[in-house]
Protein backbone atom coordinates (compact mmCIF):
# COMPACT_ATOMS: atom_id res chain seq x y z
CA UNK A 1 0.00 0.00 0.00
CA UNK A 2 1.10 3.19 -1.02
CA UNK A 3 2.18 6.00 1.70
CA UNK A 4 -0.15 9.00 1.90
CA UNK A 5 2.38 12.13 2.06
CA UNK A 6 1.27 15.79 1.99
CA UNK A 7 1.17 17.45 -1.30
CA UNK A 8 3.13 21.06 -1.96
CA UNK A 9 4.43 22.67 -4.84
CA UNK A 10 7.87 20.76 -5.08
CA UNK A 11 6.32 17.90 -4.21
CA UNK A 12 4.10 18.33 -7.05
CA UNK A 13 6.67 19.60 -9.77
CA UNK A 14 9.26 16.72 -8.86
CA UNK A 15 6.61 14.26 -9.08
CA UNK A 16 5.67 15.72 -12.76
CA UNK A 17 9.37 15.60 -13.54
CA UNK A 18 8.90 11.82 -12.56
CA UNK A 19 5.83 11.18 -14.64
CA UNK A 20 7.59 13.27 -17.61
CA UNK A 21 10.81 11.22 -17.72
CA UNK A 22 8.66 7.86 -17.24
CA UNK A 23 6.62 9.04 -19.74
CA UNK A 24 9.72 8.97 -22.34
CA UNK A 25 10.92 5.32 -20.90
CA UNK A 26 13.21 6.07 -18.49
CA UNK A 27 13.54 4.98 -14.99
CA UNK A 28 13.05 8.35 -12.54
CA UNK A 29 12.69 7.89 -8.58
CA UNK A 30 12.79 10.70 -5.70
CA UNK A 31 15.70 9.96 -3.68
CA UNK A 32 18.22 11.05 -0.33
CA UNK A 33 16.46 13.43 1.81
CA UNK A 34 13.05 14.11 0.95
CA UNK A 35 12.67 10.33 0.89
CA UNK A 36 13.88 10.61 4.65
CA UNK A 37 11.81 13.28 5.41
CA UNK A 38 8.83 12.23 3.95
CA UNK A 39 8.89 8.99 5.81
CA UNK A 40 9.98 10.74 9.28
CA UNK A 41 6.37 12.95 8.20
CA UNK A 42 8.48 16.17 8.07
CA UNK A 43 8.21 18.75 5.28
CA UNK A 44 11.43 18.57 2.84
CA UNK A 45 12.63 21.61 2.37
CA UNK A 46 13.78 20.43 -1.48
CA UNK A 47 13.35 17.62 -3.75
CA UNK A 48 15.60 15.33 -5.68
CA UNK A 49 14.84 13.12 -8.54
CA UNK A 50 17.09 9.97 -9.47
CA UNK A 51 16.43 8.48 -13.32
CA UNK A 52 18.70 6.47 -15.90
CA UNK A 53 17.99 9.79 -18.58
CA UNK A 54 21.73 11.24 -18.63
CA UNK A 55 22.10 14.97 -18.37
CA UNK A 56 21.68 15.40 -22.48
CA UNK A 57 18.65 13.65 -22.54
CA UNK A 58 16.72 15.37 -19.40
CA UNK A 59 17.92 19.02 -20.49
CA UNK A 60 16.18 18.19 -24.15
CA UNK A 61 12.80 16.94 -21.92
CA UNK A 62 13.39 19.70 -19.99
CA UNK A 63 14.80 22.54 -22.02
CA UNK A 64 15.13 25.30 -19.20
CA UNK A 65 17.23 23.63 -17.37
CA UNK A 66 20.53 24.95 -15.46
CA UNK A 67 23.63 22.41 -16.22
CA UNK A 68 24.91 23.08 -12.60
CA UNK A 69 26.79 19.48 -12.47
CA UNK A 70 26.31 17.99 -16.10
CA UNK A 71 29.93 16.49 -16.02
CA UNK A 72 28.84 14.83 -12.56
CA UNK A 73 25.26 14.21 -14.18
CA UNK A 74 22.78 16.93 -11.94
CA UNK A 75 20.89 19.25 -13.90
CA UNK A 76 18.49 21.71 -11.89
CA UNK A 77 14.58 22.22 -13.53
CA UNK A 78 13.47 24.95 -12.44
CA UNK A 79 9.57 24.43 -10.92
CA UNK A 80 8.10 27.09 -12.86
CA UNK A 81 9.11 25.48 -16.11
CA UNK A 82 7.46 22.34 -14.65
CA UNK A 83 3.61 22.30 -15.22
CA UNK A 84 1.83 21.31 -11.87
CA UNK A 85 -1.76 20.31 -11.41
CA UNK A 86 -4.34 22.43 -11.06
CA UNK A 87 -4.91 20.72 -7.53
CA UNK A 88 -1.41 21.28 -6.20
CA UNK A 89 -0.72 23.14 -3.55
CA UNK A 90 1.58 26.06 -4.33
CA UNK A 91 3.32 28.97 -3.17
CA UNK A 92 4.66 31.97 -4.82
CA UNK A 93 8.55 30.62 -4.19
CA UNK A 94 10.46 29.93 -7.25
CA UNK A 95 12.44 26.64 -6.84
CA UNK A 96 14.42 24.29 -9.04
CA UNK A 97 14.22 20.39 -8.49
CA UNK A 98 18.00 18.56 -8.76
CA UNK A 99 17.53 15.73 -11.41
CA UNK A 100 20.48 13.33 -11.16
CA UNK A 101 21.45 10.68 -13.83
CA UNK A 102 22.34 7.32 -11.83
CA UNK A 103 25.73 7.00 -11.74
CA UNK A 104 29.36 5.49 -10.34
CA UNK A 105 31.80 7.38 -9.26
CA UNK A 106 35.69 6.24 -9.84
CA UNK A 107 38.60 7.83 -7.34
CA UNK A 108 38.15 11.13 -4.97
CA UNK A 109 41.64 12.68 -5.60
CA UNK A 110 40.30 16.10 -4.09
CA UNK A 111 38.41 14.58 -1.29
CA UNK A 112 35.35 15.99 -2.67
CA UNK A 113 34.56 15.38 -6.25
CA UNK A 114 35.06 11.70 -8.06
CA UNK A 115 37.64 11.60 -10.48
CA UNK A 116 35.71 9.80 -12.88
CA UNK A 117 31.77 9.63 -13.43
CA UNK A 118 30.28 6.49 -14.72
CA UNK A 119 26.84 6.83 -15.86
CA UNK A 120 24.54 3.20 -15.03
CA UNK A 121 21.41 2.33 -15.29
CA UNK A 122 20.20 0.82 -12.38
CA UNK A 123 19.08 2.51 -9.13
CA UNK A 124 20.86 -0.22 -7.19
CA UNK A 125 24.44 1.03 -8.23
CA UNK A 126 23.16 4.55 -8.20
CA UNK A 127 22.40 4.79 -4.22
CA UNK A 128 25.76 2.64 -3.12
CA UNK A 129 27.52 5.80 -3.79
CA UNK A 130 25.53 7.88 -1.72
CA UNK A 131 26.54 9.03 2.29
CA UNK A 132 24.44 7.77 4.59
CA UNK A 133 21.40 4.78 4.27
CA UNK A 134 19.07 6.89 6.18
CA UNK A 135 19.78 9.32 3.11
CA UNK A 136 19.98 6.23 0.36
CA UNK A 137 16.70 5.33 -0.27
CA UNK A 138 13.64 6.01 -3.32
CA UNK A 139 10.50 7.03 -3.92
CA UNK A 140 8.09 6.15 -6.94
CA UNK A 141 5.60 8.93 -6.19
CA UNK A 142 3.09 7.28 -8.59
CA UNK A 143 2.61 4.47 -6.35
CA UNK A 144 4.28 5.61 -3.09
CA UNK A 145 6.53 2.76 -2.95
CA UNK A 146 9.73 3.26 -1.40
CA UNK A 147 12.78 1.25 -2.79
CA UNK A 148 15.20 0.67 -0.55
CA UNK A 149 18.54 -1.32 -1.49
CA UNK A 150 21.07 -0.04 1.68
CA UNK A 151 18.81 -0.78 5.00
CA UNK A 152 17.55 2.72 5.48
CA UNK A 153 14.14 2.02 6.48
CA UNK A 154 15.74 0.09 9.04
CA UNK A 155 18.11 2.63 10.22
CA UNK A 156 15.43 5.02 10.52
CA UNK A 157 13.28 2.93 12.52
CA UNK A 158 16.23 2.46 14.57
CA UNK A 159 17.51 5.66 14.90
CA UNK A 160 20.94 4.92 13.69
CA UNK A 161 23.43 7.26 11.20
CA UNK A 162 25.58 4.76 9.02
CA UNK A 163 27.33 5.31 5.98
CA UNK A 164 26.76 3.12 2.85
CA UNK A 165 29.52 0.54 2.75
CA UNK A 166 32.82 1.04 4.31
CA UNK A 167 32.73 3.92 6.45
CA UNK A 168 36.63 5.18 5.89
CA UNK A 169 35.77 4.87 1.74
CA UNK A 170 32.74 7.00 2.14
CA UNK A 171 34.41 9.55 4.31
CA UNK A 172 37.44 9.48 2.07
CA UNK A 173 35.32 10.33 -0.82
CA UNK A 174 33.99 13.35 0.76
CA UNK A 175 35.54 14.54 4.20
CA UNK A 176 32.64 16.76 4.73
CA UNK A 177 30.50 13.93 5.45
CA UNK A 178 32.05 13.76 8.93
CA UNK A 179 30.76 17.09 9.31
CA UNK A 180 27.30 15.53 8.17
CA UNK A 181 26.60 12.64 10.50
CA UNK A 182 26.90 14.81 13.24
CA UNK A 183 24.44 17.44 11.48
CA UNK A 184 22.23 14.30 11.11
CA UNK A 185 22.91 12.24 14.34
CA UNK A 186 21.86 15.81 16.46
CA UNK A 187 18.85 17.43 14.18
CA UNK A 188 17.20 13.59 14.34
CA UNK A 189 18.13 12.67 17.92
CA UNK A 190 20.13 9.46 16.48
CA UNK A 191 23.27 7.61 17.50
CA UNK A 192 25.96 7.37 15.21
CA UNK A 193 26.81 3.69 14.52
CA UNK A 194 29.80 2.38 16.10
CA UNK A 195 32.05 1.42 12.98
CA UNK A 196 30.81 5.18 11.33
CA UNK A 197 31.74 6.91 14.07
CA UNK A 198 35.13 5.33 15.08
CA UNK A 199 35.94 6.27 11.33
CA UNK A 200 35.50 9.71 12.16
CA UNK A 201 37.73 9.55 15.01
CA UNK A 202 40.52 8.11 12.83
CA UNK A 203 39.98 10.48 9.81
CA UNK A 204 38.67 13.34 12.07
CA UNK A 205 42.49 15.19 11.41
CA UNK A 206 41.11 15.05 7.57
CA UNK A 207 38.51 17.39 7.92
CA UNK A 208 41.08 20.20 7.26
CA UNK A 209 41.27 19.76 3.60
CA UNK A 210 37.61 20.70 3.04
CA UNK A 211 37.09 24.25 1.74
CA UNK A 212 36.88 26.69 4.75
CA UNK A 213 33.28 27.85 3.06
CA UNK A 214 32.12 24.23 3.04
CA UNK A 215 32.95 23.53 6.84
CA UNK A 216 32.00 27.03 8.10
CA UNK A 217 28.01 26.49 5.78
CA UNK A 218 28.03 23.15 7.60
CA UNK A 219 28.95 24.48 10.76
CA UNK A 220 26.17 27.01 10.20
CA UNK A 221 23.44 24.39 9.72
CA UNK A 222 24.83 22.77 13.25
CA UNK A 223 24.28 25.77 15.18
CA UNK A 224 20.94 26.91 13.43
CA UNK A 225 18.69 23.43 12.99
CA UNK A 226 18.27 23.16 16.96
CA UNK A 227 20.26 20.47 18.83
CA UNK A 228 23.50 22.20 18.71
CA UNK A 229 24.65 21.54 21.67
CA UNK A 230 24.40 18.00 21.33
CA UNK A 231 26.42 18.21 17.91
CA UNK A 232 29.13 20.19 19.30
CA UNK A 233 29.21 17.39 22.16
CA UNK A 234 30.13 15.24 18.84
CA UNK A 235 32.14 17.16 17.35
CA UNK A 236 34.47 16.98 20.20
CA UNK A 237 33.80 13.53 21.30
CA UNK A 238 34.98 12.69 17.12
CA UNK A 239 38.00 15.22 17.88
CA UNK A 240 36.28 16.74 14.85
CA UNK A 241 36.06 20.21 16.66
CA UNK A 242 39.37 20.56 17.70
CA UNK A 243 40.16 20.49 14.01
CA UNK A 244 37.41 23.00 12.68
CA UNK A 245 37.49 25.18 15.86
CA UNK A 246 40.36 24.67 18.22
CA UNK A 247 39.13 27.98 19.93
CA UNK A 248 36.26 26.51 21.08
CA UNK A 249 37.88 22.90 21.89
CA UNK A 250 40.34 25.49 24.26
CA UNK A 251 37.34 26.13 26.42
CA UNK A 252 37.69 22.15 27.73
CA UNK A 253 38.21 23.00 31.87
CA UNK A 254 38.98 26.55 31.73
CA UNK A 255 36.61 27.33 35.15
CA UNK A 256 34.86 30.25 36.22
CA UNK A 257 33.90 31.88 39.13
CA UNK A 258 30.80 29.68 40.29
CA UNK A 259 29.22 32.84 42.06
CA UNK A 260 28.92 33.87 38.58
CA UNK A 261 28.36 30.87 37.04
CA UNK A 262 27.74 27.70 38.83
CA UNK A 263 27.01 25.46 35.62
CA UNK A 264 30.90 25.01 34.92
CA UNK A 265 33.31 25.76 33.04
CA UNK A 266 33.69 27.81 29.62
CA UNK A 267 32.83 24.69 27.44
CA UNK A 268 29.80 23.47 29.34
CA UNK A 269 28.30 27.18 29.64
CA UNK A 270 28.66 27.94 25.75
CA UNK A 271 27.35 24.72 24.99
CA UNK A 272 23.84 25.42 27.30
CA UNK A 273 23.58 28.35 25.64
CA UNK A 274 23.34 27.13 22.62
CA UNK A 275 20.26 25.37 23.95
CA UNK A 276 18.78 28.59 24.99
CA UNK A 277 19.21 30.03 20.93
CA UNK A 278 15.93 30.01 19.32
CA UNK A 279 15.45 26.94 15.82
CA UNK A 280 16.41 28.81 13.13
CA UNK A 281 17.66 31.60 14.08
CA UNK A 282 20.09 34.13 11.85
CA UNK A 283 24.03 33.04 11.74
CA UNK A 284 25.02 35.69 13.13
CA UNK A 285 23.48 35.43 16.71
CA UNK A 286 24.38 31.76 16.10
CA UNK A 287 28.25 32.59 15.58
CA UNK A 288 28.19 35.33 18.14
CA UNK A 289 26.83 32.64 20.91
CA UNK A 290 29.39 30.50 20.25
CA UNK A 291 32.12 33.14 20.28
CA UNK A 292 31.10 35.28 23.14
CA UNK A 293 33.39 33.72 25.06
CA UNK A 294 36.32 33.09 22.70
CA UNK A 295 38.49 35.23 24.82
CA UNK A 296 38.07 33.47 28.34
CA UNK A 297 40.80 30.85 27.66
CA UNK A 298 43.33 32.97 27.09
CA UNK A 299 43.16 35.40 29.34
CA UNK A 300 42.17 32.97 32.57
CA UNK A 301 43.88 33.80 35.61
CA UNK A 302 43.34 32.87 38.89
CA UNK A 303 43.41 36.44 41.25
CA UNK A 304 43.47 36.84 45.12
CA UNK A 305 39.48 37.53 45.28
CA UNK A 306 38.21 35.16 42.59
CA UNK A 307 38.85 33.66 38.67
CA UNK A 308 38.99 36.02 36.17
CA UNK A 309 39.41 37.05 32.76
CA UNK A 310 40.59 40.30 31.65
CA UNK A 311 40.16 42.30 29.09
CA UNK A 312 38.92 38.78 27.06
CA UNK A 313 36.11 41.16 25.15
CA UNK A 314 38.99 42.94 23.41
CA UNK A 315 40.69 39.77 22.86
CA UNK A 316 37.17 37.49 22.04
CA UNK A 317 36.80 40.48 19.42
CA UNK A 318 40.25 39.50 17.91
CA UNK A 319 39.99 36.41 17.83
CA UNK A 320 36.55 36.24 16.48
CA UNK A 321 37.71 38.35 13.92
CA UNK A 322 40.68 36.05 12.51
CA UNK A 323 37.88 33.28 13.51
CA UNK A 324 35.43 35.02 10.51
CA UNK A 325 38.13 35.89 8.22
CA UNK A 326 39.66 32.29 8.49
CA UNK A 327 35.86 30.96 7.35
CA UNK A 328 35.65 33.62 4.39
CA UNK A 329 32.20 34.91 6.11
CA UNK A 330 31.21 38.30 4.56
CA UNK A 331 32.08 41.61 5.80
CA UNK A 332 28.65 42.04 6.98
CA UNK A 333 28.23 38.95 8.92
CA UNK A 334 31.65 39.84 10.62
CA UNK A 335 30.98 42.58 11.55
CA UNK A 336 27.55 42.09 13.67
CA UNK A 337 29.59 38.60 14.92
CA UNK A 338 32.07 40.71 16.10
CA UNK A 339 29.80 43.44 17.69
CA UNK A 340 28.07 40.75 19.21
CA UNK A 341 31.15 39.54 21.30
CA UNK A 342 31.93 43.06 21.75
CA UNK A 343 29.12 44.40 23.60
CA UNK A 344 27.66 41.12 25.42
CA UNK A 345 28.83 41.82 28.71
CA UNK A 346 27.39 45.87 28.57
CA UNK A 347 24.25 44.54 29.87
CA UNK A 348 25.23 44.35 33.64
CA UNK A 349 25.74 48.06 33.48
CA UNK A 350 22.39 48.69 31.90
CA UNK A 351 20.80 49.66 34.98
CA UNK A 352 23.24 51.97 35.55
CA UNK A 353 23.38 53.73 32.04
CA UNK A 354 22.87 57.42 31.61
CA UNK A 355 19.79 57.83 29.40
CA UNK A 356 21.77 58.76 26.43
CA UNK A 357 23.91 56.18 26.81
CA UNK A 358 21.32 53.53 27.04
CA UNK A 359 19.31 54.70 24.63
CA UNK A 360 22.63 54.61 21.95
CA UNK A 361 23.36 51.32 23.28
CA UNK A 362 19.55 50.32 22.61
CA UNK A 363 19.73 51.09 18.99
CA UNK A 364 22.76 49.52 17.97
CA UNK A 365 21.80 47.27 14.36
CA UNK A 366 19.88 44.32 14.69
CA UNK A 367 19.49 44.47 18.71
CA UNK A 368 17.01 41.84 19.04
CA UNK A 369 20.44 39.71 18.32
CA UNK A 370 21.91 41.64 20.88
CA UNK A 371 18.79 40.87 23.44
CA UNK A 372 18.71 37.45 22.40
CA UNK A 373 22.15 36.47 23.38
CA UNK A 374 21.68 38.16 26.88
CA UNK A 375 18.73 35.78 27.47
CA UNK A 376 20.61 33.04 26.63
CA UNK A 377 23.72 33.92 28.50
CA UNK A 378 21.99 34.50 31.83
CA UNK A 379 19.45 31.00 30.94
CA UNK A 380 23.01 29.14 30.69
CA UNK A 381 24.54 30.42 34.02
CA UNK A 382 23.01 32.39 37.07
CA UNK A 383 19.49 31.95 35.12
CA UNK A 384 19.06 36.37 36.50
CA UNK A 385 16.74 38.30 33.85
CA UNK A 386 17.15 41.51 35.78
CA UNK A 387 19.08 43.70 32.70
CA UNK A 388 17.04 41.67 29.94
CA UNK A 389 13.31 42.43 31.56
CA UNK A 390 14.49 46.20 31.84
CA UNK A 391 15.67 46.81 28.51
CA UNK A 392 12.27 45.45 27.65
CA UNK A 393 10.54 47.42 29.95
CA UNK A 394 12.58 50.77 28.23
CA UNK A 395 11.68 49.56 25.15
CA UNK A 396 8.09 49.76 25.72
CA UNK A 397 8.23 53.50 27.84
CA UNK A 398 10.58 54.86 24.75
CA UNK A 399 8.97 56.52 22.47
CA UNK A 400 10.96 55.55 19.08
CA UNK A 401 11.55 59.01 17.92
CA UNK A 402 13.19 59.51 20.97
CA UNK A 403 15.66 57.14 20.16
CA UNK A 404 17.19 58.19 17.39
CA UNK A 405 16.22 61.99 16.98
CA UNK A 406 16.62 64.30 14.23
CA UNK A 407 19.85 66.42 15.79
CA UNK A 408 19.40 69.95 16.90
CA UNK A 409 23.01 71.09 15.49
CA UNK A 410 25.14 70.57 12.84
CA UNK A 411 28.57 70.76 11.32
CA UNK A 412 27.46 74.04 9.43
CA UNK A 413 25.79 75.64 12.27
CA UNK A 414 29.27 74.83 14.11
CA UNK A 415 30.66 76.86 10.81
CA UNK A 416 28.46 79.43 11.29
CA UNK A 417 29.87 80.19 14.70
CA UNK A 418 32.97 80.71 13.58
CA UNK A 419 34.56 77.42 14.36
CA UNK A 420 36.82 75.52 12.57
CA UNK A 421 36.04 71.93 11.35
CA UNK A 422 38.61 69.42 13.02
CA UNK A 423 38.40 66.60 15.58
CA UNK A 424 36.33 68.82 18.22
CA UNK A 425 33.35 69.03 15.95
CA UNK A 426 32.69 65.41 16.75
CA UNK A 427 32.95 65.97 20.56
CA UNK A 428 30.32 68.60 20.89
CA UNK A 429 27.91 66.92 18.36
CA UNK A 430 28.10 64.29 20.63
CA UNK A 431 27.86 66.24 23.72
CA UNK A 432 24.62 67.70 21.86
CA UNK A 433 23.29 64.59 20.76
CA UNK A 434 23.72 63.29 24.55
CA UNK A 435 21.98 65.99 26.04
CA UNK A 436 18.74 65.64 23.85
CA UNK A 437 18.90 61.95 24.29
CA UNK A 438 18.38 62.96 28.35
CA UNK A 439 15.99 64.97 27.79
CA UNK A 440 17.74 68.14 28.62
CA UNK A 441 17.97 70.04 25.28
CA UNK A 442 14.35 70.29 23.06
CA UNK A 443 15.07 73.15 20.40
CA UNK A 444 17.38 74.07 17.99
CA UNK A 445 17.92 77.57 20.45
CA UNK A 446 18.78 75.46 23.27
CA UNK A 447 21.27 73.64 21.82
CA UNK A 448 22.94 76.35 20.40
CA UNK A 449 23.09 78.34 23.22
CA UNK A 450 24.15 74.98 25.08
CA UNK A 451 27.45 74.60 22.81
CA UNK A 452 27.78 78.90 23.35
CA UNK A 453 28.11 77.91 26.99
CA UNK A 454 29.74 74.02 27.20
CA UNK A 455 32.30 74.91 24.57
CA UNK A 456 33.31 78.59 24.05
CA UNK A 457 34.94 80.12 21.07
């Protein structure tokens, strides 16, 4: 009997790519994920399609096609050049739907892409070559019957990640896939099968010839699928992490002051606070969690009263920084990583900030990031809200244009008095700015007369 999955609009178009290439005489299955997915009853986020048609052939059944892998045999269709049924359940999304021609591959020289592409004809040789079994099984949408030639069903059932065939072959083919099982073995709540994972352990030392944008876009999907605290227990029980991210592996027993934080050391407080992150949320409040404290191992010391660590914001904000540049993430991402680290610890003094001062801290970009990592912070050690429920609190009394208003003086007006432009412009605009932020300047008049007095000629 068939399986009764939801419909959707890639669902629909990959199932019509199916039909089309069956249609023509050629084999065509779905395959890897979705078939997962499907079968765990969770939405795929894409859809692949598996067929003996090689690249030439689907691309003139499918003439809008992008060639993104012909030489490997994956062509993408895009699913608005794929007519769905009238019934289907759409959305407005444009997506493409990754049709691959089976295939063998001969030799990884790079450690990433076969050396040699043989193109078969069977779906049995086709899914040998593929990672993991939970990840190597098909789908004839037509009838809903799922083909399964590596024991994935099984697997699944189980709750077990293991490769396809010899675990140090598949990992040699693609070191990445290391990377992978713990994705997999963390997102599904699975244990990674014995022989897999004592691969990893051997090969873990391998992991740095993948391409730093590979790692770090794995690494992303780690810490923003949920369960990241259990992969980074992986990664360093594999001795992956102190490979992709000896930084954080440096945390291991560097303790803190339990006044301050009674959970443990630097290690075991990062990784509960990556419990406390919200599923899905951006990459850069996901980096900036795990970096906040990037700067505590180095600059441990143990002084008269207590532990501490100082200055490790100005070094976390180095470090982070070579940490960013070293995984190629853009300037823009680096820089709210870094002023994520940077101004973490400014909300003990909250409660203590001048108006204008809070009120600038308030609006730095993309504060919710900023607020989020607080909560999560103080969840993963003394578990005290205090600074987090009153920035909320401001944030309600505030009245926006309050917090950023339209400034009562300018450079010219500085001009006009006579003054020269030069590094003492900045220092009464500022003064200015900080006085109308408190509430003590309200016109144009009073803030001129304000510089008059504050900074004479």
């Amino acid at each position: 009997m068939g399986t009764d999955f939801n419909s959707g609009e890639l669902k629909a178009a990959a199932t019509e790519i199916v039909k089309t290439l069956r249609g023509r005489g050629f084999q065509a299955y779905l395959v890897g994920g979705c078939v997962r997915d499907l079968l765990l009853e969770r939405e795929p986020k894409d859809y692949d399609v598996s067929t003996d048609a090689t690249p030439t052939q689907v691309m003139e059944i499918f003439p809008e096609t992008y060639a993104v892998g012909a030489q490997f045999g994956v062509v993408l269709v895009p699913v608005d050049r794929v007519t769905v049924p009238a019934d289907a359940e759409t959305s407005p999304k444009s997506h493409a739907v990754e049709v691959a021609t089976f295939r063998s591959d001969i030799g990884y020289s790079d450690g990433r892409h076969p050396d040699e592409v043989r193109f078969s004809k069977t779906p049995q040789e086709d899914v040998v070559r593929r990672d993991f079994t939970i990840n190597g099984m098909l789908l004839d949408p037509l009838r809903g019957e799922v083909l399964d030639f590596v024991g994935g069903r099984a697997d699944l059932k189980a709750g077990i990640i293991r490769t396809i065939g010899e675990p140090e072959r598949r990992f040699g083919e693609d070191k990445l896939r290391m990377l992978r099982a713990v994705r997999f073995a963390a997102r599904f709540e699975y244990q990674i099968e014995p022989a897999t994972f004592a691969a990893m352990q051997d090969l873990a030392e391998q992991i740095k010839v993948v391409s730093r944008e590979r790692v770090r876009d794995e690494l992303t999907y780690i810490l923003t699928q949920g369960h990241a605290r259990r992969a980074f227990m992986l990664l360093d029980k594999s001795d992956l992490l102190r490979h992709v991210l000896p930084e954080i592996s440096a945390m291991k027993g560097v303790d803190q002051p339990p006044e301050f934080h009674p959970e443990g050391d630097v290690f075991v407080h990062t990784l509960l606070l990556l419990d406390h992150l919200p599923t899905l949320c951006p990459l850069t409040l996901a980096w900036g969690a795990l970096l906040h404290d990037v700067g505590k191992p180095p600059t441990f010391r143990v002084a008269p009263d207590r532990i501490r660590f100082d200055n490790h914001v100005d070094v976390g904000v180095k470090m982070a920084e070579a940490i960013c540049r070293r995984m190629r993430f853009s300037n823009d991402d680096t820089e709210q990583i870094l002023a994520l680290v940077d101004n973490h610890m400014r909300f003990a003094d909250a409660m203590k900030m001048k108006q204008s001062t809070l009120k600038k801290f308030m609006r730095l970009p993309r504060f919710e990031e900023h607020m989020a990592l607080h909560r999560a912070d103080c969840l993963a050690s003394h578990r005290k809200l205090w600074s987090y429920d009153f920035i909320r609190e401001k944030q309600q009394e505030i009245p926006p244009e309050t917090m950023r208003p339209v400034p009562l003086v300018t450079g010219d007006d500085l001009i006009a008095q006579g003054r020269a432009p030069g590094p003492k412009f900045r220092e009464i605009l500022t003064a200015v700015e900080d006085a109308q932020l408190e509430g003590r300047l309200a016109s144009r008049e009073a803030a001129l007369d304000f510089v008059r007095r504050e900074f004479p000629l």
